[in-house]
N, C-alpha and C. Protein backbone atom coordinates (compact mmCIF):
# COMPACT_ATOMS: atom_id res chain seq x y z
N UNK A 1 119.37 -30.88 -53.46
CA UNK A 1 120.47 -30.34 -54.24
C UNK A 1 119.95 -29.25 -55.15
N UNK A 2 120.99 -28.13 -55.21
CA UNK A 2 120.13 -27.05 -56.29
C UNK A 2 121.47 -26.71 -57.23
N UNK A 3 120.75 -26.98 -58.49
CA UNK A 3 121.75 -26.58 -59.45
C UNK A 3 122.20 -25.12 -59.19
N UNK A 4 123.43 -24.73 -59.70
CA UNK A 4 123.58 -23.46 -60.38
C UNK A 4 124.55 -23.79 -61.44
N UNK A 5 124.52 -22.27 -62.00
CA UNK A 5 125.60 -21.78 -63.27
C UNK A 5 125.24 -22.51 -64.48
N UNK A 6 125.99 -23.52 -65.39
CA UNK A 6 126.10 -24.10 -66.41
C UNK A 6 125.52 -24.87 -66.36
N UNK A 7 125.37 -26.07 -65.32
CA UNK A 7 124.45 -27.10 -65.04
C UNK A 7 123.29 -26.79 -64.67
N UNK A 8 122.38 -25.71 -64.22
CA UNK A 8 121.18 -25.43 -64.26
C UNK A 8 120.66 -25.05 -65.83
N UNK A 9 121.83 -24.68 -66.78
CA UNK A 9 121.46 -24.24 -68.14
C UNK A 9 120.86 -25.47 -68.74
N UNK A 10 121.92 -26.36 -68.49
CA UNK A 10 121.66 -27.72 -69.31
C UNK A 10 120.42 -28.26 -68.49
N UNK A 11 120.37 -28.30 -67.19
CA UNK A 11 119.25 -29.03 -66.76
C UNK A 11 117.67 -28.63 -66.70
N UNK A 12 117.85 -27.32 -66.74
CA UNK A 12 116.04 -26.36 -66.98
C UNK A 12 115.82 -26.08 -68.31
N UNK A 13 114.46 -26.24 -68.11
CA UNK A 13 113.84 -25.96 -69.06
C UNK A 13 114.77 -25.77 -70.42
N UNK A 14 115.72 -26.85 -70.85
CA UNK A 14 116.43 -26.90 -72.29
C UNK A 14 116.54 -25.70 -72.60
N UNK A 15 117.27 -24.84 -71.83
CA UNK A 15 117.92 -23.66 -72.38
C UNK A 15 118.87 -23.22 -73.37
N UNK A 16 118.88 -21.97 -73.83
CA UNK A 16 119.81 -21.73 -74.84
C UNK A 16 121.06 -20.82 -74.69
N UNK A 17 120.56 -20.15 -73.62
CA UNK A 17 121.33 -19.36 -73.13
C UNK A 17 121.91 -19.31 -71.33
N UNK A 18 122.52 -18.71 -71.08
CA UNK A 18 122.94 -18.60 -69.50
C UNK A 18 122.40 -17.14 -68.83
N UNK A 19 121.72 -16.82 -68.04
CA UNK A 19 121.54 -15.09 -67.44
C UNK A 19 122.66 -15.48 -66.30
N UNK A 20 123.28 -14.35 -65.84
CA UNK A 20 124.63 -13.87 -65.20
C UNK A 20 124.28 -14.53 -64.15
N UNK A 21 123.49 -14.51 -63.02
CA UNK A 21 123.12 -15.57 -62.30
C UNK A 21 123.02 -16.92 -62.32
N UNK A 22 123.48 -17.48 -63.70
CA UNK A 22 123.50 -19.18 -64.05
C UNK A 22 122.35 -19.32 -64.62
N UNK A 23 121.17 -18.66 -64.50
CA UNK A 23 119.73 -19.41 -64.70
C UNK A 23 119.78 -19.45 -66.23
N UNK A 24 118.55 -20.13 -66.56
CA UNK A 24 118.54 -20.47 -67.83
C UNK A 24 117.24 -19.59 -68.22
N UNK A 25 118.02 -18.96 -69.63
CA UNK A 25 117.09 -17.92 -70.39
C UNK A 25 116.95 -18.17 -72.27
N UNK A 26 116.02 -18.40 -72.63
CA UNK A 26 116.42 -18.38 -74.18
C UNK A 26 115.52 -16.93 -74.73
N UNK A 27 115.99 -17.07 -76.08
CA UNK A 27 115.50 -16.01 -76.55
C UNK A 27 113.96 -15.74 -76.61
N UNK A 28 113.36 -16.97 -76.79
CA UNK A 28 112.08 -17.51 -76.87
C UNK A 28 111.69 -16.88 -75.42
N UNK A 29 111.94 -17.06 -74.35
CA UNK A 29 111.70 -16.51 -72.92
C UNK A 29 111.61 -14.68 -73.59
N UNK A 30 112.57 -14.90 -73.84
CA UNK A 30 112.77 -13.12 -73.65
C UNK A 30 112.08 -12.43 -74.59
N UNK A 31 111.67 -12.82 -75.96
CA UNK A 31 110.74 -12.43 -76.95
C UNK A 31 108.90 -12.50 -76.15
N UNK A 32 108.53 -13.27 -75.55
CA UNK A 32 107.48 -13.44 -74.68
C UNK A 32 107.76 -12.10 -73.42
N UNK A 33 108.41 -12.15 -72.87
CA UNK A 33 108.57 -11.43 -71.62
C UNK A 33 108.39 -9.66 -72.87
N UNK A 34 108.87 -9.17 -73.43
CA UNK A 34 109.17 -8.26 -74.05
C UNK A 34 107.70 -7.69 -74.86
N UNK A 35 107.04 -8.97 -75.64
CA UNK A 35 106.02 -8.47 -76.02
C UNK A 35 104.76 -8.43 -74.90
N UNK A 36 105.22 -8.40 -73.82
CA UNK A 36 104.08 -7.96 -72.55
C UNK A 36 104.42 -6.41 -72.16
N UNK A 37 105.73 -6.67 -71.71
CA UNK A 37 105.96 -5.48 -71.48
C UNK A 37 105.36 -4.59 -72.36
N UNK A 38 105.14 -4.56 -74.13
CA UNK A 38 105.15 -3.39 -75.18
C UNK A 38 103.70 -3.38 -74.57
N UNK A 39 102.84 -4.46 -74.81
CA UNK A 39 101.58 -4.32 -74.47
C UNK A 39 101.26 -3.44 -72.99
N UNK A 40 101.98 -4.07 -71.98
CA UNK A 40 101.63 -2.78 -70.65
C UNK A 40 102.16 -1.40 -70.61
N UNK A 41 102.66 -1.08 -71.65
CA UNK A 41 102.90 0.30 -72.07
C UNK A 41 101.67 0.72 -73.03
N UNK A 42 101.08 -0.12 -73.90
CA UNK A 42 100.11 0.37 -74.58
C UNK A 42 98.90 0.59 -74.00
N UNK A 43 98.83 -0.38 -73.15
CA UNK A 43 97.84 -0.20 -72.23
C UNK A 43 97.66 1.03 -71.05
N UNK A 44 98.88 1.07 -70.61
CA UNK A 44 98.94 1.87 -69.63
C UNK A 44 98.47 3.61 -70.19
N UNK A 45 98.06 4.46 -68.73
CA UNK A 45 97.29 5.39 -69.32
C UNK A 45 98.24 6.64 -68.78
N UNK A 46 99.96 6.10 -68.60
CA UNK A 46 101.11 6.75 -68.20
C UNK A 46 101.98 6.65 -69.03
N UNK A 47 103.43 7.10 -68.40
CA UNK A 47 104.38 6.30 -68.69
C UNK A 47 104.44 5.06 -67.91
N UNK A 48 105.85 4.28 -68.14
CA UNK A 48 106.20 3.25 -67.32
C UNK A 48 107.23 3.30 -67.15
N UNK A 49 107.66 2.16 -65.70
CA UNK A 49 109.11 1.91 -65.53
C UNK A 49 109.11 -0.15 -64.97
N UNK A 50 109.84 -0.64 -65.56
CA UNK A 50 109.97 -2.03 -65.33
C UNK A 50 111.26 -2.24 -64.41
N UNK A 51 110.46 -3.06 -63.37
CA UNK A 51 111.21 -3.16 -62.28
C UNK A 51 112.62 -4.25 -63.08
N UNK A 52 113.99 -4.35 -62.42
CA UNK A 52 115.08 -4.71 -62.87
C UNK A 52 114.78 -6.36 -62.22
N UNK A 53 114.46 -6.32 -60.71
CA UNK A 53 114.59 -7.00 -59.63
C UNK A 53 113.34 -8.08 -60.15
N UNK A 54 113.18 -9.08 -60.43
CA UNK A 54 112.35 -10.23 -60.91
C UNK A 54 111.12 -10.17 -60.07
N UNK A 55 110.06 -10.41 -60.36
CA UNK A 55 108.82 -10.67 -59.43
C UNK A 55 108.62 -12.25 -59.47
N UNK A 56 108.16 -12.61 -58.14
CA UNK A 56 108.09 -13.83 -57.65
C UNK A 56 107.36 -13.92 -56.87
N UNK A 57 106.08 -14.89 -57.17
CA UNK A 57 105.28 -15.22 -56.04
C UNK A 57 105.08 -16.55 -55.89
N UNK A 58 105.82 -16.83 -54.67
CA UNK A 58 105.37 -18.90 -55.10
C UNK A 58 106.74 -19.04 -53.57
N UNK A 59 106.38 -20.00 -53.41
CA UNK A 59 107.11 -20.49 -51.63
C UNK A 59 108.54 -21.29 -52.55
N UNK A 60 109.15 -21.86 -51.40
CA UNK A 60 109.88 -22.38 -51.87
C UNK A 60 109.90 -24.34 -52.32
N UNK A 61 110.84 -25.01 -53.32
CA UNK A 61 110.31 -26.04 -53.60
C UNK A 61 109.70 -27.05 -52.77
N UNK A 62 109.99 -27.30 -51.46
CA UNK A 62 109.47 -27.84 -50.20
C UNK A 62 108.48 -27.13 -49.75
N UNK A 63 107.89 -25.80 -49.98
CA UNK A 63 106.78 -25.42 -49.54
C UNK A 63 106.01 -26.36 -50.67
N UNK A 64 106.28 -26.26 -52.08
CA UNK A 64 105.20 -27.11 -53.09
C UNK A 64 104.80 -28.42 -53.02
N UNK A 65 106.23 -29.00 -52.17
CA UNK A 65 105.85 -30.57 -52.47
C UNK A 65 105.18 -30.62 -51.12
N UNK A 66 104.94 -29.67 -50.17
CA UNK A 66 104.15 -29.77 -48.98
C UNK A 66 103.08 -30.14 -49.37
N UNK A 67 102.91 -28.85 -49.85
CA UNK A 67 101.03 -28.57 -50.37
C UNK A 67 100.68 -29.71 -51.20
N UNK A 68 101.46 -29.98 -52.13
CA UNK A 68 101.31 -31.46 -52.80
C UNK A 68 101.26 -32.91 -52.12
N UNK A 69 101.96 -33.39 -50.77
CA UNK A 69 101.59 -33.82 -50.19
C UNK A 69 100.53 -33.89 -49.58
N UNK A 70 99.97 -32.80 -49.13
CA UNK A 70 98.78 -33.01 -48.54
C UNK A 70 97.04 -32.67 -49.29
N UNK A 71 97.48 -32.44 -50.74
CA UNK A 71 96.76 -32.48 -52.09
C UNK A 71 96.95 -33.57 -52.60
N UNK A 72 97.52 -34.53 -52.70
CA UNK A 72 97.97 -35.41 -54.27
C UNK A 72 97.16 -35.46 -55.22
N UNK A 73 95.92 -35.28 -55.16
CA UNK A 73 94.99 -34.99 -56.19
C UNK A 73 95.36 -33.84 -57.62
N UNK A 74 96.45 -33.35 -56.92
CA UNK A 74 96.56 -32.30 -57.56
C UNK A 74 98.57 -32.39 -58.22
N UNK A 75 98.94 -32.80 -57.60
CA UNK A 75 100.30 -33.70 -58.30
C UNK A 75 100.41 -33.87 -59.64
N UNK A 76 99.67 -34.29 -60.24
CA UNK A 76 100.23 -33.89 -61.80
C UNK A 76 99.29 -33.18 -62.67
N UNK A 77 98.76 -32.25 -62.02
CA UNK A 77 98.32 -30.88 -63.02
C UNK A 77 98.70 -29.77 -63.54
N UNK A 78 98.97 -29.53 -64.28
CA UNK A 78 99.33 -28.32 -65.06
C UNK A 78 99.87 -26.98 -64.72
N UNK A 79 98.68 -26.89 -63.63
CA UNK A 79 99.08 -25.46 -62.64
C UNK A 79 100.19 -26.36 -62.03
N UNK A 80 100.41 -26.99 -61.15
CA UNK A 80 101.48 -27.38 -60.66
C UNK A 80 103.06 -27.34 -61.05
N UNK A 81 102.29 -28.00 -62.34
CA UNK A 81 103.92 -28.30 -63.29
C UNK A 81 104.34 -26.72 -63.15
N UNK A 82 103.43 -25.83 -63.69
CA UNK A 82 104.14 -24.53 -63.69
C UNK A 82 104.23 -23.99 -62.82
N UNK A 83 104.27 -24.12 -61.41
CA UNK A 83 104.36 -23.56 -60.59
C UNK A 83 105.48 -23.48 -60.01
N UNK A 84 105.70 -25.34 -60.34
CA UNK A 84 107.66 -25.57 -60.20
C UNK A 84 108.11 -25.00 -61.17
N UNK A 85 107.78 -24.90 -62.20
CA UNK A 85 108.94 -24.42 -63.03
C UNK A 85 109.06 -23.33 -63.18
N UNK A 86 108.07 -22.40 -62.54
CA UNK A 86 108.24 -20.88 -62.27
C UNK A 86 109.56 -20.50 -61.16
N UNK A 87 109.09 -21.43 -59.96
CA UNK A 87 110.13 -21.69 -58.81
C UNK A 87 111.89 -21.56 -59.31
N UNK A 88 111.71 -22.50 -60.41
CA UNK A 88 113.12 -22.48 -60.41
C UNK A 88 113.39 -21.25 -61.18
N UNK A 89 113.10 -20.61 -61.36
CA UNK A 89 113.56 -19.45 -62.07
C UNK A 89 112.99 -18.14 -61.74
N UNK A 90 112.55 -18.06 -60.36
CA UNK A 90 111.94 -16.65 -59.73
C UNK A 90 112.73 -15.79 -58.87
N UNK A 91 114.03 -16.26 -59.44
CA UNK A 91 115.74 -15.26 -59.09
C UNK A 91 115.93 -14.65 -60.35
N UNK A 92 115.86 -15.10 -60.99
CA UNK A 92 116.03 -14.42 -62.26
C UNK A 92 115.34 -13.40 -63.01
N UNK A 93 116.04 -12.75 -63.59
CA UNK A 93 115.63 -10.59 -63.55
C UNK A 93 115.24 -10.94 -65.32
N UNK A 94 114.25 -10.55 -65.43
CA UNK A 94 114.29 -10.58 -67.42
C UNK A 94 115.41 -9.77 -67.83
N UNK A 95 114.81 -8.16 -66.92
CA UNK A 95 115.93 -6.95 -67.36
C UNK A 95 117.15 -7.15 -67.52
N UNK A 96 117.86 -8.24 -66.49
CA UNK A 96 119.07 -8.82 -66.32
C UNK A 96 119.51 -9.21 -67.40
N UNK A 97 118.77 -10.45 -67.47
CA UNK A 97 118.99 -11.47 -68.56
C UNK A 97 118.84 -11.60 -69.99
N UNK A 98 118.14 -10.03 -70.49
CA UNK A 98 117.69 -9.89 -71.49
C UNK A 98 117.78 -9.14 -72.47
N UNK A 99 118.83 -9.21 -73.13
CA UNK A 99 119.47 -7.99 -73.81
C UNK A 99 118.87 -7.29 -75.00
N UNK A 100 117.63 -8.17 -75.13
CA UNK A 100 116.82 -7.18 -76.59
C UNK A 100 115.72 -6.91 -75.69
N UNK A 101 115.37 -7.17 -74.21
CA UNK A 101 114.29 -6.14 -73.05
C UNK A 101 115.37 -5.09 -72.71
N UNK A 102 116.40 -5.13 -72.77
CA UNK A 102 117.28 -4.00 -71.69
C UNK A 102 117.08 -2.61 -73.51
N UNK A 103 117.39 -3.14 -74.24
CA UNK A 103 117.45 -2.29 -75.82
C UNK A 103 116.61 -1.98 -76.09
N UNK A 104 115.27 -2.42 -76.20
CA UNK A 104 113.78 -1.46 -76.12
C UNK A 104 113.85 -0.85 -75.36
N UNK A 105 113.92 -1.33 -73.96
CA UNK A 105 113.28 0.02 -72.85
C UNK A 105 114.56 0.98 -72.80
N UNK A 106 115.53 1.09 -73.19
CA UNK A 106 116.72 1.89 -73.65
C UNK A 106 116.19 2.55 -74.47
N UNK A 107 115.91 2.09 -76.25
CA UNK A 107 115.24 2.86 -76.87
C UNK A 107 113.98 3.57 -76.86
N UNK A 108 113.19 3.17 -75.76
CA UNK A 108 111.58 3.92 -75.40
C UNK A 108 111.87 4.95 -74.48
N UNK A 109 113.40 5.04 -73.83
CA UNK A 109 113.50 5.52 -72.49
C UNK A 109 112.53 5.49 -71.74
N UNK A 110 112.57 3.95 -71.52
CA UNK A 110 111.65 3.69 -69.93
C UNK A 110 112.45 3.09 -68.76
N UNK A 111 112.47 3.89 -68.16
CA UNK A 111 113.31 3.11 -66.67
C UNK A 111 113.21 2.01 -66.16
N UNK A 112 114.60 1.44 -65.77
CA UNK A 112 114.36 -0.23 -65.80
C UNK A 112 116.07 -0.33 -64.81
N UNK A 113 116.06 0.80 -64.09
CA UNK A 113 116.56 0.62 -62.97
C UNK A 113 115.67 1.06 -61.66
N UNK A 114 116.16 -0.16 -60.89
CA UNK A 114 115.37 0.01 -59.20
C UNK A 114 115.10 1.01 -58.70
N UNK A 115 116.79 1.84 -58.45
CA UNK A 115 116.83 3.11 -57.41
C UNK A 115 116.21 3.74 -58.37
N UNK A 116 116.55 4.60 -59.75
CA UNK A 116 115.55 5.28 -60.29
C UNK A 116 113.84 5.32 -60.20
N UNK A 117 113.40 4.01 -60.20
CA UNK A 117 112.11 4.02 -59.92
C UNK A 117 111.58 3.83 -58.72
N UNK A 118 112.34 3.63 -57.46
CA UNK A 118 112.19 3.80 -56.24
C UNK A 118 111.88 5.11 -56.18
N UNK A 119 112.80 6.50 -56.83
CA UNK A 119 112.80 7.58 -56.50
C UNK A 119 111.22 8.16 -57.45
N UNK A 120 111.20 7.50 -58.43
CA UNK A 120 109.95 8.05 -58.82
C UNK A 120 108.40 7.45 -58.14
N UNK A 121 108.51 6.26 -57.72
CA UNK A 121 107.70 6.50 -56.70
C UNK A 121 107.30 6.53 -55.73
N UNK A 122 108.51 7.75 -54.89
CA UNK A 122 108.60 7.53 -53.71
C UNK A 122 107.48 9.07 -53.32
N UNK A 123 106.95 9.22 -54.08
CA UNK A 123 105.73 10.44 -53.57
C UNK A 123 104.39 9.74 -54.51
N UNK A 124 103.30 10.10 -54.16
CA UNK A 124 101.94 9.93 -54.78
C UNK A 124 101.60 11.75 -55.67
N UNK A 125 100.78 11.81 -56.20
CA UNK A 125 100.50 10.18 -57.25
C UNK A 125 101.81 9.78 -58.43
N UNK A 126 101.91 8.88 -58.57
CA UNK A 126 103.26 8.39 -58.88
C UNK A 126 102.86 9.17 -60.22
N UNK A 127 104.29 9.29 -60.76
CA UNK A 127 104.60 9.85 -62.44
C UNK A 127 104.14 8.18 -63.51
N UNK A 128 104.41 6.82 -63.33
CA UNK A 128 104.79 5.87 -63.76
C UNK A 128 103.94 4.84 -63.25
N UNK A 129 103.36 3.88 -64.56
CA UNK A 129 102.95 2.76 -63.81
C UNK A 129 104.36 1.93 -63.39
N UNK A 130 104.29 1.25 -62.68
CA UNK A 130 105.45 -0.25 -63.00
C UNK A 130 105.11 -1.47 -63.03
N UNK A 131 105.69 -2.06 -63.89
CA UNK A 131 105.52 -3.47 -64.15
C UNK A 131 106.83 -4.28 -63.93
N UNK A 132 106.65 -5.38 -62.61
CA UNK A 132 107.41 -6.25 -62.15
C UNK A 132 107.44 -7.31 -62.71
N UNK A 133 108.33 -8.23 -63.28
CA UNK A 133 107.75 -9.56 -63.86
C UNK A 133 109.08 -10.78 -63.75
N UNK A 134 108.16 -12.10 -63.55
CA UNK A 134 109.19 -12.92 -63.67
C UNK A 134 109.38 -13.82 -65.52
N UNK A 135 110.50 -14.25 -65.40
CA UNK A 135 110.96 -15.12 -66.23
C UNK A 135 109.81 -16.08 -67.14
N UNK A 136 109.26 -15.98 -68.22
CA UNK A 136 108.53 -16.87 -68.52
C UNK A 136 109.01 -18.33 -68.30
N UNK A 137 108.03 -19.18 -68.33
CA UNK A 137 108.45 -20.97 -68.39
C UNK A 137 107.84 -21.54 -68.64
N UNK A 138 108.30 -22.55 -69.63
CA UNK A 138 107.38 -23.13 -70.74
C UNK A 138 106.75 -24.77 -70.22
N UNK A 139 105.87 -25.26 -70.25
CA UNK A 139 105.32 -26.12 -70.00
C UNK A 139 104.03 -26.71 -70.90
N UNK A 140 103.95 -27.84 -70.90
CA UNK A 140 103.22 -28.38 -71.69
C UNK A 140 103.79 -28.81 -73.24
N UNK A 141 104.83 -29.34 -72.98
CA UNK A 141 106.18 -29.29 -73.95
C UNK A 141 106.48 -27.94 -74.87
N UNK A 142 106.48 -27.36 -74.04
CA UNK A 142 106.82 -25.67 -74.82
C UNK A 142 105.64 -25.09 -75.62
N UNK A 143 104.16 -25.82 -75.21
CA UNK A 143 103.18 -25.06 -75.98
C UNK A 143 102.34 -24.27 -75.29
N UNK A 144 103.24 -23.67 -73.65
CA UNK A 144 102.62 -22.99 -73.00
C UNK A 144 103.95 -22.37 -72.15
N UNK A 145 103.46 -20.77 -71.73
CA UNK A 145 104.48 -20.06 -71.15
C UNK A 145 103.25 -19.28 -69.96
N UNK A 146 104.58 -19.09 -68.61
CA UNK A 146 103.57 -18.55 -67.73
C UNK A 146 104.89 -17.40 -67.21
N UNK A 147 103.97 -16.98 -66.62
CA UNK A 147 105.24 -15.98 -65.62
C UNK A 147 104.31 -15.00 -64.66
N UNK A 148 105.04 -14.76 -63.59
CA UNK A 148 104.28 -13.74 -62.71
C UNK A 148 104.03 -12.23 -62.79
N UNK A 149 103.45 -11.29 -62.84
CA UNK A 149 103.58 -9.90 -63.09
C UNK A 149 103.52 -9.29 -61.83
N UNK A 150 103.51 -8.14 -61.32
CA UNK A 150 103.48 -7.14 -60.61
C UNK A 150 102.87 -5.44 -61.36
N UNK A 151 101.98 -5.36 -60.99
CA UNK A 151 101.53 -4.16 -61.91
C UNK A 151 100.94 -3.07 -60.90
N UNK A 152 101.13 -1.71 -61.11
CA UNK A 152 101.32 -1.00 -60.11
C UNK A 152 100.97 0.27 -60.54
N UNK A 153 100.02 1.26 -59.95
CA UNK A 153 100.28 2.57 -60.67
C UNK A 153 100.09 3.33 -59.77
N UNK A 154 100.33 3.12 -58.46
CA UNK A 154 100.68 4.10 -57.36
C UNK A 154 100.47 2.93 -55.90
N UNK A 155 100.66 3.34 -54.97
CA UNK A 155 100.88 3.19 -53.67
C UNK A 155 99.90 2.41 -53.31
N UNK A 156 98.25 2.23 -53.44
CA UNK A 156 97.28 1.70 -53.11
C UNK A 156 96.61 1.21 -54.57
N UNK A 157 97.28 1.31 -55.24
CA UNK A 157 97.10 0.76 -56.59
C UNK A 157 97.89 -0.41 -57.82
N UNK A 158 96.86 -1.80 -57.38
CA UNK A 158 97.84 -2.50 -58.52
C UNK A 158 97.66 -3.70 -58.47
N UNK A 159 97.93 -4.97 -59.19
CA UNK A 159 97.84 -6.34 -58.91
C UNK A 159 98.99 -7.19 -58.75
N UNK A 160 98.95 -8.41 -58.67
CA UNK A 160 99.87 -9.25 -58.86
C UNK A 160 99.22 -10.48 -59.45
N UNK A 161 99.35 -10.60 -60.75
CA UNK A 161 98.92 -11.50 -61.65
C UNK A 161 99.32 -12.52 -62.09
N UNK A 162 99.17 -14.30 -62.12
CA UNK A 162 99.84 -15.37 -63.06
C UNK A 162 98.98 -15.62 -64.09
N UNK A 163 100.33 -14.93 -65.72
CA UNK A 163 100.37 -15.19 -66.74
C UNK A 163 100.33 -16.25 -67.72
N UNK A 164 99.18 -16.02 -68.26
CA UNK A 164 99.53 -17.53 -69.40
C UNK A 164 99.79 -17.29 -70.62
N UNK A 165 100.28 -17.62 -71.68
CA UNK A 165 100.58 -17.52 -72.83
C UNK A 165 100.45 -19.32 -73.81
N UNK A 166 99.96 -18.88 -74.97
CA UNK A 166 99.75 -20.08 -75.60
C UNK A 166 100.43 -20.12 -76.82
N UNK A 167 100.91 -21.05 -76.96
CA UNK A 167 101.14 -20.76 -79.03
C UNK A 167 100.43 -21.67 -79.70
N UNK A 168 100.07 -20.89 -80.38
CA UNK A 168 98.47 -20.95 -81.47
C UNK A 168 99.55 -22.12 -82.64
N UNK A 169 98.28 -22.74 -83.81
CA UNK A 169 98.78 -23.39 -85.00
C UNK A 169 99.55 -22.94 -85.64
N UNK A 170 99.29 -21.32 -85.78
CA UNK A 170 99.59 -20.72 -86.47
C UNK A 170 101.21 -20.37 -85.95
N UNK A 171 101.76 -20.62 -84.79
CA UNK A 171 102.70 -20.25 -83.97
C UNK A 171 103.21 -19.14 -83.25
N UNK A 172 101.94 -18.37 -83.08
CA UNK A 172 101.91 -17.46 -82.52
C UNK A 172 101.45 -17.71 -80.69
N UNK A 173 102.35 -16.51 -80.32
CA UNK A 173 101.79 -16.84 -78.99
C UNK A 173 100.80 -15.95 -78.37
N UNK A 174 99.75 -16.09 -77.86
CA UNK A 174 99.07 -15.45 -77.56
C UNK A 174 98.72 -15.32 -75.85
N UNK A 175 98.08 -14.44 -74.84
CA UNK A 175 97.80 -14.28 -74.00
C UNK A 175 96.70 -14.68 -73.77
N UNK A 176 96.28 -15.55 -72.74
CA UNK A 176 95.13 -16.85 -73.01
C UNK A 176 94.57 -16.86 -71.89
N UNK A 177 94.99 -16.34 -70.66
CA UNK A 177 94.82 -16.42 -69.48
C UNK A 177 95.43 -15.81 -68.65
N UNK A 178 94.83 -14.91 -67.41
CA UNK A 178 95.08 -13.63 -66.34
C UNK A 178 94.38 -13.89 -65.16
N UNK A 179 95.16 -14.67 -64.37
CA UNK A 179 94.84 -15.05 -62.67
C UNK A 179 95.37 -14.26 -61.62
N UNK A 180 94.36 -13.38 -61.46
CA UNK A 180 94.66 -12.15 -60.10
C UNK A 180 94.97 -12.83 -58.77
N UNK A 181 96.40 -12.75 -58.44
CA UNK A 181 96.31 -13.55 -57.32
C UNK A 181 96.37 -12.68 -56.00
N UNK A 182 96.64 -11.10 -56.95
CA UNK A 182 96.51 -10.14 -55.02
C UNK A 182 96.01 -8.90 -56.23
N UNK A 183 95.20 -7.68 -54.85
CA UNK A 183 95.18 -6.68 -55.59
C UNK A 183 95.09 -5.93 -54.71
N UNK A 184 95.60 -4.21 -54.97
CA UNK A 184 95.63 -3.27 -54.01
C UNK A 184 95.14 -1.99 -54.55
């Protein structure tokens, strides 16, 4: 059975909010997703454009409980937990869902529509890095956030990374961990 709409709000990850697709987004998601983005602009040695369309790398929930079947060793670890709980929410667009990410990159004028950045990098060497990303999700009773990236700065250039984020004593969250899972 797969939730949608209102009942996926209430049932994931104790959400606060609804994204137009039903999924569940809180502000807390979107304050995390947002201060990456500022950072891959600071970093970057371009401009940028953030893809609209969610990045997702992970099979579907029966591909996990496969691999978990034939792992169980690995059934209640951490990476796991987040791996489902990335799953359920790797439809979901930050840009979509995120109305103080859609208002920065509005106010930075950085592109954060598809076809626009299709067209910018549809020649080499691209004008723009881009950064694809999914939905953060919190695990470890909310004292950990992960999400997938897509990072890109031309045609034969770029990774696909799972994100970790921690929140410190202090309650800050910090970036704690960067697992390259492809690179081009």
């Amino acid at each position: 059975m797969r939730l949608t709409g209102p009942l996926a709000c209430a049932a994931l990850l104790g959400a606060t909010g609804c994204a137009s697709g039903g999924g569940p987004v809180s502000p807390l998601q979107c304050r995390i997703a947002l201060a990456y983005i500022k950072d891959f602009k600071a970093d970057a040695a371009k401009p940028i454009g953030v893809w609209s369309s969610p990045a997702g790398w992970g099979g579907s929930l029966q591909d996990i409980d496969s691999w978990v079947k034939e792992h169980p060793q690995y059934a209640q670890t951490p990476e796991v937990a987040r791996i489902r709980a990335q799953n359920r929410v790797q439809d979901i667009s930050v840009v979509g869902s995120c109305a103080e990410v859609r208002a920065w990159l509005d106010g930075a004028r950085i592109p954060h529509d598809d076809a626009r950045i299709r067209q910018l990098t549809a020649k080499e060497p691209w004008p723009i890095a881009t950064l694809g990303m999914s939905l953060p999700v919190f695990t470890d009773g909310g004292a950990t956030a992960s999400f997938i990236v897509e990072e890109y700065w031309g045609g034969l250039g770029g990774s696909v990374s799972a994100i970790v984020y921690k929140r410190g004593a202090d309650g800050r969250w910090r970036l704690v961990e960067r697992d390259m899972l492809a690179i081009s």
